[in-house]
C-alpha atoms as a PDB file:
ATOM      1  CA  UNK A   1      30.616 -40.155  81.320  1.00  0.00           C
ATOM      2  CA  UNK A   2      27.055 -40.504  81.393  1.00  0.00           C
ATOM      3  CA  UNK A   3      25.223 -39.997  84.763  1.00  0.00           C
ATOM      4  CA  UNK A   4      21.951 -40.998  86.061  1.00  0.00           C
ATOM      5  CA  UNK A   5      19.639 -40.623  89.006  1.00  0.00           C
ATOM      6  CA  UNK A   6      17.375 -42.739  90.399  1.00  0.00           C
ATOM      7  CA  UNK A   7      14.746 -43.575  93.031  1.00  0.00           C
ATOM      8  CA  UNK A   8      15.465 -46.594  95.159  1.00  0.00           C
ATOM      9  CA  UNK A   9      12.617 -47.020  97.727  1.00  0.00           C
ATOM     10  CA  UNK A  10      11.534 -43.494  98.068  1.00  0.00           C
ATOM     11  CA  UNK A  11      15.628 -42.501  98.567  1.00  0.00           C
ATOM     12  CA  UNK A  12      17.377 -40.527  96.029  1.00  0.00           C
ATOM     13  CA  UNK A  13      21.065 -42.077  94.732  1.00  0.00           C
ATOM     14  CA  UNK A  14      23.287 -41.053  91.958  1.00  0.00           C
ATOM     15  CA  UNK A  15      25.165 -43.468  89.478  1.00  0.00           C
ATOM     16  CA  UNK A  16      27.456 -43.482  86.499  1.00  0.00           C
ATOM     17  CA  UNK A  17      26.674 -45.726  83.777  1.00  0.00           C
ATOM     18  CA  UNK A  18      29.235 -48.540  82.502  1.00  0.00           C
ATOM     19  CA  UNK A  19      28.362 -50.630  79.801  1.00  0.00           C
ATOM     20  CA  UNK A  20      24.678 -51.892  80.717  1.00  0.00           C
ATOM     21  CA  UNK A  21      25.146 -51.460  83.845  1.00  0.00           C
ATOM     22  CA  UNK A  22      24.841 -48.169  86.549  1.00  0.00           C
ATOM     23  CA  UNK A  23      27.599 -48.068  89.687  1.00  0.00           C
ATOM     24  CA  UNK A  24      26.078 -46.002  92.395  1.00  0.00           C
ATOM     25  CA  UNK A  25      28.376 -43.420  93.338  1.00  0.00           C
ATOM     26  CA  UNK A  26      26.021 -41.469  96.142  1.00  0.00           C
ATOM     27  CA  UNK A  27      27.931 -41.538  99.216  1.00  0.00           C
ATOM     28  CA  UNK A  28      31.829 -42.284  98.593  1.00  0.00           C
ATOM     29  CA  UNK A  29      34.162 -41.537 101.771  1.00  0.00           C
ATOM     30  CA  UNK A  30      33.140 -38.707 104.392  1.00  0.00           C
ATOM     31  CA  UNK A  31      30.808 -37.163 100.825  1.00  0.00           C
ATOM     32  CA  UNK A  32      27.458 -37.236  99.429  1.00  0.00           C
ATOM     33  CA  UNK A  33      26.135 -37.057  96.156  1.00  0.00           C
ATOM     34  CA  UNK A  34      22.748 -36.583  95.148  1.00  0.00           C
ATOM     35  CA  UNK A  35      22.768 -34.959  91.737  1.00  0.00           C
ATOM     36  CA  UNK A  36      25.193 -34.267  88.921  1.00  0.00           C
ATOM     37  CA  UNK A  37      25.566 -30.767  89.927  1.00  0.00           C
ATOM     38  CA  UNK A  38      27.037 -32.020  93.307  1.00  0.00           C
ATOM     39  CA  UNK A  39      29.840 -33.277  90.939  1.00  0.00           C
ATOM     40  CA  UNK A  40      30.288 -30.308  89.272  1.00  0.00           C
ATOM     41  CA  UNK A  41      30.605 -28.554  91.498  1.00  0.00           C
ATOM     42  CA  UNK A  42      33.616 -30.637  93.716  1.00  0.00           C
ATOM     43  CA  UNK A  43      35.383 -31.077  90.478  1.00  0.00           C
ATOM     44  CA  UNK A  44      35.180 -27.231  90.008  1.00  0.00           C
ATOM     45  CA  UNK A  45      36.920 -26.530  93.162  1.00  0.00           C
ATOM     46  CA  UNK A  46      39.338 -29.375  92.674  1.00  0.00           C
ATOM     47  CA  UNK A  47      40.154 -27.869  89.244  1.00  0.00           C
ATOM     48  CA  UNK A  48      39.106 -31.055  87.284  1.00  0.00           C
ATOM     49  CA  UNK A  49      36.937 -32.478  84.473  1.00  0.00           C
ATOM     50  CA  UNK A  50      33.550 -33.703  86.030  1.00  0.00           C
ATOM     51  CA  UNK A  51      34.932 -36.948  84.093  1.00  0.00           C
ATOM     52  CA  UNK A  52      38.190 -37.223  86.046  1.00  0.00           C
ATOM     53  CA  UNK A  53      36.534 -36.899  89.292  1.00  0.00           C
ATOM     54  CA  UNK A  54      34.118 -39.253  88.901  1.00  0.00           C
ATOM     55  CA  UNK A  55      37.055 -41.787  88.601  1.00  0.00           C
ATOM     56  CA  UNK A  56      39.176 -40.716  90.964  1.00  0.00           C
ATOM     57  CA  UNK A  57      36.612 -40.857  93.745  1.00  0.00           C
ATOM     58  CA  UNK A  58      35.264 -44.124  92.279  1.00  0.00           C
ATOM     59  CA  UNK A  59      39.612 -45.420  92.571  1.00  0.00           C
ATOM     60  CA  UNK A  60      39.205 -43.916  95.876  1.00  0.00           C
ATOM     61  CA  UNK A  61      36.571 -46.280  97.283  1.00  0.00           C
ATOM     62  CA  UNK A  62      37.090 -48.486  99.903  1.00  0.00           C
ATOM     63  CA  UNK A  63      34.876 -51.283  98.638  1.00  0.00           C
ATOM     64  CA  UNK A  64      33.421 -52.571  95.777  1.00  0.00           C
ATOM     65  CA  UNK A  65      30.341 -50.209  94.545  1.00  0.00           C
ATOM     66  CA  UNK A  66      26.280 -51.344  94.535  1.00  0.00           C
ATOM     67  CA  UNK A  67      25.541 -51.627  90.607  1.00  0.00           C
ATOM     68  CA  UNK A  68      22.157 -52.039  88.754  1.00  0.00           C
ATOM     69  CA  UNK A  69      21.337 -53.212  85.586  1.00  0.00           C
ATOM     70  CA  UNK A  70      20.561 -50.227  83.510  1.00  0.00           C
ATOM     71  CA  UNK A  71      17.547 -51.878  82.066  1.00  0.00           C
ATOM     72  CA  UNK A  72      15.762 -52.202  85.595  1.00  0.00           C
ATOM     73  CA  UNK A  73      16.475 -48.684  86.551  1.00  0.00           C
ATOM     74  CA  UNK A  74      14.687 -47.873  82.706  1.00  0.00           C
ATOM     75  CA  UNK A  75      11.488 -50.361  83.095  1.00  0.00           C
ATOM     76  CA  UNK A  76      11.199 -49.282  87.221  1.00  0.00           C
ATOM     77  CA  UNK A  77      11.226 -52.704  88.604  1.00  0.00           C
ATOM     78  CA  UNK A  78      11.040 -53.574  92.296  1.00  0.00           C
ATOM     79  CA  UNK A  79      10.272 -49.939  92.935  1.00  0.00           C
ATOM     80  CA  UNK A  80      13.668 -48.644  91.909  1.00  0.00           C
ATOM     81  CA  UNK A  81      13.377 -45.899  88.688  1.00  0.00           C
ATOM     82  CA  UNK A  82      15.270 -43.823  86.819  1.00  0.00           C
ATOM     83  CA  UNK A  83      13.923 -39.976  87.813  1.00  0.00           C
ATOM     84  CA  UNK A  84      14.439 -36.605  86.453  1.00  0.00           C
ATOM     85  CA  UNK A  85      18.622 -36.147  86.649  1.00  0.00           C
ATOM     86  CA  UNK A  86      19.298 -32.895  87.867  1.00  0.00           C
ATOM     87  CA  UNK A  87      16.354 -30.097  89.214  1.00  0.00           C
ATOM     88  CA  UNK A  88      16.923 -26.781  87.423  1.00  0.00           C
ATOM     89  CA  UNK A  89      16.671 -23.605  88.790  1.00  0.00           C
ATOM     90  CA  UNK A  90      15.806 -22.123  85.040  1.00  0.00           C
ATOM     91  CA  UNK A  91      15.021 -23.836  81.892  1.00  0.00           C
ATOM     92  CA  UNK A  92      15.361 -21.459  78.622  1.00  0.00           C
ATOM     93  CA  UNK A  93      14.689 -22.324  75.197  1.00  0.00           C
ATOM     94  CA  UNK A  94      16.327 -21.720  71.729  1.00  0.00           C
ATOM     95  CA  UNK A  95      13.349 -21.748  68.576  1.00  0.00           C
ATOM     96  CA  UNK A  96      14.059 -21.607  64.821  1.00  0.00           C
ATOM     97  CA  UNK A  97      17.498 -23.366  65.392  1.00  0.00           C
ATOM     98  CA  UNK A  98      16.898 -25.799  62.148  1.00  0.00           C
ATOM     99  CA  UNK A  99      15.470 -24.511  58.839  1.00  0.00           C
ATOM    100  CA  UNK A 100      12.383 -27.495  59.634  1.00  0.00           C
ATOM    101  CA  UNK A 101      11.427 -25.019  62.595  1.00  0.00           C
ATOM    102  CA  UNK A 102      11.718 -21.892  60.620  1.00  0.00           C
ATOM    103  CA  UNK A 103       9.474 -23.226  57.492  1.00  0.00           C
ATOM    104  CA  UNK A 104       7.196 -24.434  60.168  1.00  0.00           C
ATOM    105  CA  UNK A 105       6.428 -21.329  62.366  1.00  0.00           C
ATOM    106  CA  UNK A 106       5.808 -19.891  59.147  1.00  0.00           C
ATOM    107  CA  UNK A 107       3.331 -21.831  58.019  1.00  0.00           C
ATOM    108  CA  UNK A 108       1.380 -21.928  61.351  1.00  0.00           C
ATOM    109  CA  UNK A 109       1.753 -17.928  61.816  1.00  0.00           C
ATOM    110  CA  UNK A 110      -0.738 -15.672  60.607  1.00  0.00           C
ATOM    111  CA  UNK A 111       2.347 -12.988  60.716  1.00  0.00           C
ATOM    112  CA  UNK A 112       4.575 -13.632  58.129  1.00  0.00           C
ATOM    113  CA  UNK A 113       7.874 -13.552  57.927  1.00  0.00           C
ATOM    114  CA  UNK A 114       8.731 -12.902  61.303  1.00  0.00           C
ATOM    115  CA  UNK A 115      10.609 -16.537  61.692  1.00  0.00           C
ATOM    116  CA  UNK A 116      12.858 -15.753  58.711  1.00  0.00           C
ATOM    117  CA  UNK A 117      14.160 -12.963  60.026  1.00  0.00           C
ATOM    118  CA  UNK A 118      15.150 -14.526  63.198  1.00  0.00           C
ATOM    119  CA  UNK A 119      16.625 -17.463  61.308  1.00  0.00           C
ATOM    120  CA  UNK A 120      18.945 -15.292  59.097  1.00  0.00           C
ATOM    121  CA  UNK A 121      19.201 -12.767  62.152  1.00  0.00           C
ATOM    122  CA  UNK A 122      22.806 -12.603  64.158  1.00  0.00           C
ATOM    123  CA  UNK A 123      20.756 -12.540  67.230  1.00  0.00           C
ATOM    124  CA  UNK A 124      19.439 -16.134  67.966  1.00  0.00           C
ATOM    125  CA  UNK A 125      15.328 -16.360  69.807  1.00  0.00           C
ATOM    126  CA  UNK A 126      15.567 -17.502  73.333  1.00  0.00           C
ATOM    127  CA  UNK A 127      12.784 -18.027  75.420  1.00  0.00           C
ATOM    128  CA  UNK A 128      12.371 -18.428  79.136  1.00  0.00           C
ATOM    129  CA  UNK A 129      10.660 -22.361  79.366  1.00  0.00           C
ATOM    130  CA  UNK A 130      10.187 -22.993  82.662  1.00  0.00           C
ATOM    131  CA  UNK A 131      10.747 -24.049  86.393  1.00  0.00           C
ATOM    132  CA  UNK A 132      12.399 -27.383  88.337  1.00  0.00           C
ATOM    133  CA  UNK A 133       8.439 -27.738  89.279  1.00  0.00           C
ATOM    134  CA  UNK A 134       7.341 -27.597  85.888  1.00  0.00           C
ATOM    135  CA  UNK A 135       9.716 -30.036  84.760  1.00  0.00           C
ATOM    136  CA  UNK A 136       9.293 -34.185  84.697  1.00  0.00           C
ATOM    137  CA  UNK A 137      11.438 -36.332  84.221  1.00  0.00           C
ATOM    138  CA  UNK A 138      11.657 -40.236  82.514  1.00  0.00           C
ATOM    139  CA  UNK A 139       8.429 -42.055  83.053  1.00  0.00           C
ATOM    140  CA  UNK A 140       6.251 -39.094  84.271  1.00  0.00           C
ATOM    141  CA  UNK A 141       3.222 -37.654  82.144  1.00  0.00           C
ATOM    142  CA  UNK A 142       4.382 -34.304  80.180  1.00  0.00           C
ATOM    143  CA  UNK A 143       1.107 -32.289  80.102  1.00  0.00           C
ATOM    144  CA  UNK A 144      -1.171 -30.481  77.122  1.00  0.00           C
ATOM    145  CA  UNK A 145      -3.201 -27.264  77.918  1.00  0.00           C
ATOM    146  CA  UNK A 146      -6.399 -27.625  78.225  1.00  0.00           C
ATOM    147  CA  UNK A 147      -7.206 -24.613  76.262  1.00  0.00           C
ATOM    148  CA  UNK A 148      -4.999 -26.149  73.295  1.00  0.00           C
ATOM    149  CA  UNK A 149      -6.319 -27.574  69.938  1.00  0.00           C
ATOM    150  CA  UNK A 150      -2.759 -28.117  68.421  1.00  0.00           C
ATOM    151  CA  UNK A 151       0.091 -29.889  70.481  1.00  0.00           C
ATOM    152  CA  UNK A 152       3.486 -31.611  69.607  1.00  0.00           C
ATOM    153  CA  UNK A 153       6.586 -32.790  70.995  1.00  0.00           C
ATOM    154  CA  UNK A 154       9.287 -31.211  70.330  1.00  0.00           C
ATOM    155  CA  UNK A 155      12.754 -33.490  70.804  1.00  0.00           C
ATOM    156  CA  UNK A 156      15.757 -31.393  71.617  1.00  0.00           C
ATOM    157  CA  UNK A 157      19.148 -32.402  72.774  1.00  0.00           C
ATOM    158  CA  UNK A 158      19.870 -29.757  76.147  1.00  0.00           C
ATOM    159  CA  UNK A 159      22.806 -28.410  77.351  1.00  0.00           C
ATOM    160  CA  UNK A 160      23.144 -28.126  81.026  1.00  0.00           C
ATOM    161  CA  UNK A 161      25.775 -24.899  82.634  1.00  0.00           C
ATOM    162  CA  UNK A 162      27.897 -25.745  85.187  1.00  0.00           C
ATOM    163  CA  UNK A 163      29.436 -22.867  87.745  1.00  0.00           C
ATOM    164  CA  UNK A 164      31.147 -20.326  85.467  1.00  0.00           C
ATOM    165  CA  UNK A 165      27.973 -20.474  82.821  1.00  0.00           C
ATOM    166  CA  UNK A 166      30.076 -23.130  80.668  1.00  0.00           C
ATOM    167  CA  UNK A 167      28.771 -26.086  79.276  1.00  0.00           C
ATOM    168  CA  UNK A 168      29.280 -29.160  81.489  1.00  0.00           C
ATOM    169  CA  UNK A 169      26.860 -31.852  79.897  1.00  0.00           C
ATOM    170  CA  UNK A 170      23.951 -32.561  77.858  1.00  0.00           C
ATOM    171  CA  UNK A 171      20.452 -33.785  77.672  1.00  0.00           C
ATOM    172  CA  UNK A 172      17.647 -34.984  76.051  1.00  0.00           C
ATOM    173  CA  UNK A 173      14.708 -32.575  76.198  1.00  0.00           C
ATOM    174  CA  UNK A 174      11.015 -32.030  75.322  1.00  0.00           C
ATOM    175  CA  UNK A 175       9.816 -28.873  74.653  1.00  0.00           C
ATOM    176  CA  UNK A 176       6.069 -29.288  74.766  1.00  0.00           C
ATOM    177  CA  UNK A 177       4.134 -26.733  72.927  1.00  0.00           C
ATOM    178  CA  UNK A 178       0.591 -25.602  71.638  1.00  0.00           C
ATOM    179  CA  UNK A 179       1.260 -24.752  67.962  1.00  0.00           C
ATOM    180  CA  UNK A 180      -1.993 -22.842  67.377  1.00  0.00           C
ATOM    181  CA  UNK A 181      -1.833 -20.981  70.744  1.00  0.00           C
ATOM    182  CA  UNK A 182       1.469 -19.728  69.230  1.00  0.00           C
ATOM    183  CA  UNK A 183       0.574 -19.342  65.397  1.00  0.00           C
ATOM    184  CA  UNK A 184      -2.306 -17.583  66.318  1.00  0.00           C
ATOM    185  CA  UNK A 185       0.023 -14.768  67.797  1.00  0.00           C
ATOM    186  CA  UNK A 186       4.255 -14.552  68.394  1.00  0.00           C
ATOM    187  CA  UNK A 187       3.545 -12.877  71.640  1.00  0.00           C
ATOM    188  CA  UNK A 188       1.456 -15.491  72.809  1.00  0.00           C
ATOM    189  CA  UNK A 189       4.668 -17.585  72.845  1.00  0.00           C
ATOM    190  CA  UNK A 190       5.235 -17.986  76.653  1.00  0.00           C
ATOM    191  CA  UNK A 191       1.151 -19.516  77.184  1.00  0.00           C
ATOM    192  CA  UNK A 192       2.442 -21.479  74.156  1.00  0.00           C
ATOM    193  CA  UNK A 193       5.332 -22.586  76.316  1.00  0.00           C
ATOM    194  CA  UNK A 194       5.243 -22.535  79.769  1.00  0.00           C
ATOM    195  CA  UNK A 195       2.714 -24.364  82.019  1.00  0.00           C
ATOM    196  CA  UNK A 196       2.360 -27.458  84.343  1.00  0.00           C
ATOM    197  CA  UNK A 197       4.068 -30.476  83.198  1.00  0.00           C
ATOM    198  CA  UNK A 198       5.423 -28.551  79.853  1.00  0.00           C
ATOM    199  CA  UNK A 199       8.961 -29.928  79.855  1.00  0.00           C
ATOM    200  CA  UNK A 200      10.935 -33.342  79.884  1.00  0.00           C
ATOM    201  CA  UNK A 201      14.267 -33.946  80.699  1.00  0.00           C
ATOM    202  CA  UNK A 202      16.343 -37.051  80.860  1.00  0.00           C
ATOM    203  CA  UNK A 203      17.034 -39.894  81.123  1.00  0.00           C
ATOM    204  CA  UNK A 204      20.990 -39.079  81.833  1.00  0.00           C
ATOM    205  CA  UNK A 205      23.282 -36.349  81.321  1.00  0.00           C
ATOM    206  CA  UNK A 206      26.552 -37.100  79.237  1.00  0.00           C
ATOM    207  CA  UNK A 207      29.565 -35.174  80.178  1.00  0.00           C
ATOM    208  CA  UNK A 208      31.499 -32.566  77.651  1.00  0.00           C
ATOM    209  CA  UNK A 209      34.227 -35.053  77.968  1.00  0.00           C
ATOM    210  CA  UNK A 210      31.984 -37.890  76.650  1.00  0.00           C
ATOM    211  CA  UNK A 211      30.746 -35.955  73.664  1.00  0.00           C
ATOM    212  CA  UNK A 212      32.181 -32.741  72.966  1.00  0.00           C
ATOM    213  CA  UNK A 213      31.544 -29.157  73.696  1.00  0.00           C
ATOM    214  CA  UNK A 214      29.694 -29.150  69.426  1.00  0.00           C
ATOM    215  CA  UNK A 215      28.402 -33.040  69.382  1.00  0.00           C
ATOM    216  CA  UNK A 216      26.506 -34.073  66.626  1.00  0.00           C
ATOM    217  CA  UNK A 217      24.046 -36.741  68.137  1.00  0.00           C
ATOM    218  CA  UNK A 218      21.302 -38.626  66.082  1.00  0.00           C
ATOM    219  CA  UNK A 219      17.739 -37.055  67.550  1.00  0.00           C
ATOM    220  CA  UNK A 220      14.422 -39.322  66.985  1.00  0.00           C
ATOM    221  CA  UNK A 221      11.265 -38.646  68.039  1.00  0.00           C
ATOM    222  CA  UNK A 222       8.196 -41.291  67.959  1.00  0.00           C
ATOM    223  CA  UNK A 223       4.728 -41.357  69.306  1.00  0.00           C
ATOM    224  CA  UNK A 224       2.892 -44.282  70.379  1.00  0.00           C
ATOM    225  CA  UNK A 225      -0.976 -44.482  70.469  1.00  0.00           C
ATOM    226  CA  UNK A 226      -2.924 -47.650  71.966  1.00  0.00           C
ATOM    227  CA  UNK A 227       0.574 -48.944  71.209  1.00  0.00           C
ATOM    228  CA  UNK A 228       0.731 -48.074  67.240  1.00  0.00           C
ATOM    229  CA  UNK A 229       2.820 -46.045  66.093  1.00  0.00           C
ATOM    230  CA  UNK A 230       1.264 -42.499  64.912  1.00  0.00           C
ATOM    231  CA  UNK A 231       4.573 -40.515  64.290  1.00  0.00           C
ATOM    232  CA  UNK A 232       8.343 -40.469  64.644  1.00  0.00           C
ATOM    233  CA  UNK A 233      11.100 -38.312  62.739  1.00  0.00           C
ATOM    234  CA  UNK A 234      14.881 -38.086  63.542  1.00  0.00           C
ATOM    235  CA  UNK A 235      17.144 -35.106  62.507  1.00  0.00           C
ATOM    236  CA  UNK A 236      21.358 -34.844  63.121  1.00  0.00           C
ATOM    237  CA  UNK A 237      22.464 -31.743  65.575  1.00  0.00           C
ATOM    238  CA  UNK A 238      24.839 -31.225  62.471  1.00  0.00           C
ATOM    239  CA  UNK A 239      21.469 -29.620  61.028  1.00  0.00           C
ATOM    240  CA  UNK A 240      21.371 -26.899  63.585  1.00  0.00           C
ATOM    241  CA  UNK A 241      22.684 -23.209  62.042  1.00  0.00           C
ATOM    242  CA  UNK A 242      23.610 -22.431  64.785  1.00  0.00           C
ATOM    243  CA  UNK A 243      26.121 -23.785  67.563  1.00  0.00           C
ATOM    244  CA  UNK A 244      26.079 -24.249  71.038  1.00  0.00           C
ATOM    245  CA  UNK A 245      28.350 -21.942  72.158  1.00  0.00           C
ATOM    246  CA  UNK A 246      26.500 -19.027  70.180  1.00  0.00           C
ATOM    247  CA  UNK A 247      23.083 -20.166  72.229  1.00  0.00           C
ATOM    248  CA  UNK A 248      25.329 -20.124  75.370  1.00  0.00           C
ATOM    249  CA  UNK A 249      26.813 -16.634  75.161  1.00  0.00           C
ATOM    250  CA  UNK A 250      23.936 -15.156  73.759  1.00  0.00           C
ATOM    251  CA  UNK A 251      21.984 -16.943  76.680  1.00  0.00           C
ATOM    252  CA  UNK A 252      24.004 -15.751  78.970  1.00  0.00           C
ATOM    253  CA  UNK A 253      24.645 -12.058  77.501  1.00  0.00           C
ATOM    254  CA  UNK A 254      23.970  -9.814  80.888  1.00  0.00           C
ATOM    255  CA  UNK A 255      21.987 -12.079  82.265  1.00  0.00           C
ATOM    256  CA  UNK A 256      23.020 -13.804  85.128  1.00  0.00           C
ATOM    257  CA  UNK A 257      21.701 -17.701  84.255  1.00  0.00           C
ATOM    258  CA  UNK A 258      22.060 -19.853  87.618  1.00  0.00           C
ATOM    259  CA  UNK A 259      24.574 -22.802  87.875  1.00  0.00           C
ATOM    260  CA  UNK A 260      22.580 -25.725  86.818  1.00  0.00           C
ATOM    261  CA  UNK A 261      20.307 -24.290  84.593  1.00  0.00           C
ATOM    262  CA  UNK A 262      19.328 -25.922  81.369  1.00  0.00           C
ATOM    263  CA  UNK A 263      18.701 -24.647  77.636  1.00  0.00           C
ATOM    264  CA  UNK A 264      16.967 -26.635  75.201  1.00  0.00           C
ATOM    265  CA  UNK A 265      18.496 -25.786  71.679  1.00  0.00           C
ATOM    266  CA  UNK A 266      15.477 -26.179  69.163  1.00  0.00           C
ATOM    267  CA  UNK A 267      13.950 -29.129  67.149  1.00  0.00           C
ATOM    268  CA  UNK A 268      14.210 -30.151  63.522  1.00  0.00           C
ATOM    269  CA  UNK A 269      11.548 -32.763  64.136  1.00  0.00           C
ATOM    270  CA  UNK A 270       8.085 -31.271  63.006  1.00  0.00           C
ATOM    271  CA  UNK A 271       5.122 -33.251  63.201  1.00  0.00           C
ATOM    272  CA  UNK A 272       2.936 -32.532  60.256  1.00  0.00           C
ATOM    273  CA  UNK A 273       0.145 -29.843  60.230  1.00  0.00           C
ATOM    274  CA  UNK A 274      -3.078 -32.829  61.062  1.00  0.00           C
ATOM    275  CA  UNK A 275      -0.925 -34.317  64.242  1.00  0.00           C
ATOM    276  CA  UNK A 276      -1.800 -33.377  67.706  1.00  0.00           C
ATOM    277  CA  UNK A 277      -0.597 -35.399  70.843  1.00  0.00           C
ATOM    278  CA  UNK A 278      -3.576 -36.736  72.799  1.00  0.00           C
ATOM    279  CA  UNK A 279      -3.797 -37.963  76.405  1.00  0.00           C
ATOM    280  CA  UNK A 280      -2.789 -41.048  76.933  1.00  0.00           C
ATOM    281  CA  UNK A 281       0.278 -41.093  74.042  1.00  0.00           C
ATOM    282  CA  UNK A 282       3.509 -42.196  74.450  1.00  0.00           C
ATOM    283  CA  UNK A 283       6.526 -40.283  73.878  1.00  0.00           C
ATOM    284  CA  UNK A 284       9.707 -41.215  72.965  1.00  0.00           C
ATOM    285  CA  UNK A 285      12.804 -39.485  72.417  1.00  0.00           C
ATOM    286  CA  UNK A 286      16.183 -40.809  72.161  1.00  0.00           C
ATOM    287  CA  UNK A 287      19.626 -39.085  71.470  1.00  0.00           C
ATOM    288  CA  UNK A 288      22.223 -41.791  71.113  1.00  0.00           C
ATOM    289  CA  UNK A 289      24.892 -41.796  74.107  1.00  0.00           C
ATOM    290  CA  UNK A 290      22.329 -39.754  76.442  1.00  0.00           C
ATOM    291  CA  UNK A 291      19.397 -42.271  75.795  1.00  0.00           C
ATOM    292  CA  UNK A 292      15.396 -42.579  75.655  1.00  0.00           C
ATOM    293  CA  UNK A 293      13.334 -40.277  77.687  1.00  0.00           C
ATOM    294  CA  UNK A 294       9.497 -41.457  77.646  1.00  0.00           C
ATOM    295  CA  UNK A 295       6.813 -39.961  78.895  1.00  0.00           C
ATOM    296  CA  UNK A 296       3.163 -40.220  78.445  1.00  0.00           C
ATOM    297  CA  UNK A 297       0.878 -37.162  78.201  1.00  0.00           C
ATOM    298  CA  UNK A 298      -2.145 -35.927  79.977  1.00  0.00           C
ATOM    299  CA  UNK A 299      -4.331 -33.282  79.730  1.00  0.00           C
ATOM    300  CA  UNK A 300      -4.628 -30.326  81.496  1.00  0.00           C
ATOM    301  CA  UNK A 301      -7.864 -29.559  83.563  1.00  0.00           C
ATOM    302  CA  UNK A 302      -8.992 -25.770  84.432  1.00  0.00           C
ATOM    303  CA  UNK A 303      -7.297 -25.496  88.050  1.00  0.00           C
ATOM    304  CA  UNK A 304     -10.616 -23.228  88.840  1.00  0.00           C
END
């Protein structure tokens, strides 16, 4: 299944989406629902897939549902939008996933060969991205440091844990980052990283039972400027060496990861070495059965 959530009038509602169209599915019998994790975490103690609940409390329902056309949730008409799906208590971050990444943190690195190793290593890099308040969802502005030069997209298809640290559904991501902050220096990798407005998630989250626990989903990436088109790439998740289950147990190794935390697994989608995003640019990405998550960018101004 593939679940959204969306503003209506300043009030928060949930929905699953059928076809072209989204059934709202936030307050069914004595229970609400305001976010994805609420259903993982009923169909956890019930012992089901997130997938089976959703239609058994949907059977369950005592009249017909409130639906919206998915396409007026997308383009925010009549003040009801699609908003960031679930609010994450941790984001992480898995680099040098496809060989694209590795050849490209080489090249920008003035310390070479550190990215091969970690590609060829047993050990995958994770990183720790970010916050639910550093996090935006479809139609909000994604942010560039001020103090950047260098700064690209990066399109990633997330995983989302559910209650036991499994994998209960997945995402489309964007991994903001300042390329010369972190070519200039690996340990400079969390300024590189983390910051206001540095990661995009949504516009839905598709369930394991929709996709698979290993999916390989069609990524693309574009970037629109004054409306023209300045750069777009696509890459398969069938490109990634590595697979999701690896990122989740080495993710959560000894670490206790919070229910509903996210992990972005890496891009294969590398703008070239003259592209920077500017303010004002439109980003797309779109993973086929999850959607297009766009967001336009703005730069960062000295807080002091």
């Amino acid at each position: 299944m593939r679940i959204v959530r969306y503003k209506s009038y300043g009030k928060l509602h949930l929905g699953v989406c059928m076809s072209d169209r989204v059934v709202e599915i936030t307050n069914l019998g004595q229970k609400s629902f305001s976010s994805f994790l609420d259903l993982a975490l009923e169909a956890n103690k019930r012992g089901i897939s997130i997938d089976d609940f959703v239609k058994t409390i949907i059977n369950e329902a005592s009249s017909d549902l409130p639906t919206y056309p998915y396409e007026k949730l997308e383009s925010g008409e009549d003040d009801v939008r699609l908003v960031i799906p679930l609010d994450p208590p941790e984001v992480w971050g898995c680099g040098v996933t496809y060989k694209r990444s590795q050849e490209a943190r080489e090249s920008e690195t003035e310390v070479n060969g550190v990215y091969t190793l970690v590609y060829d290593a047993p050990r995958p890099e994770i990183f720790f991205k970010g916050t639910a308040h550093r996090c935006v969802g479809p139609g909000e502005e994604i942010c560039i440091r001020g103090d950047s030069r260098w700064n690209v997209p990066e399109a990633e298809l997330a995983f989302v844990l559910g209650p036991n640290q499994e994998i209960i559904g997945f995402t489309c991501g964007n991994d903001v980052s300042s390329r010369d902050i972190e070519g200039e220096n690996p340990l400079y990798l969390p300024q590189a990283k983390i910051y206001e407005g540095c990661c995009a998630l949504g516009p839905s989250i598709v369930t394991v039972d929709e996709v698979g626990a290993e999916p390989k989903l069609e990524i693309k990436c574009r970037v629109l400027r004054s409306g023209e088109l300045v750069f777009e790439g696509s890459i398969n998740t069938d490109q990634m060496k590595r697979s999701f289950e690896e990122l989740r147990s080495y993710l959560c190794r000894y670490n206790p990861v919070p229910f509903g935390s996210v992990c972005l697994t890496g891009t294969g989608i590398v703008p070239p070495e003259g592209f920077s995003l500017e303010e004002g640019d439109l980003v797309e990405i779109s993973i086929e059965k999850i959607g297009t998550l766009r967001n336009r960018v703005k730069r960062l101004k000295p807080l002091r």
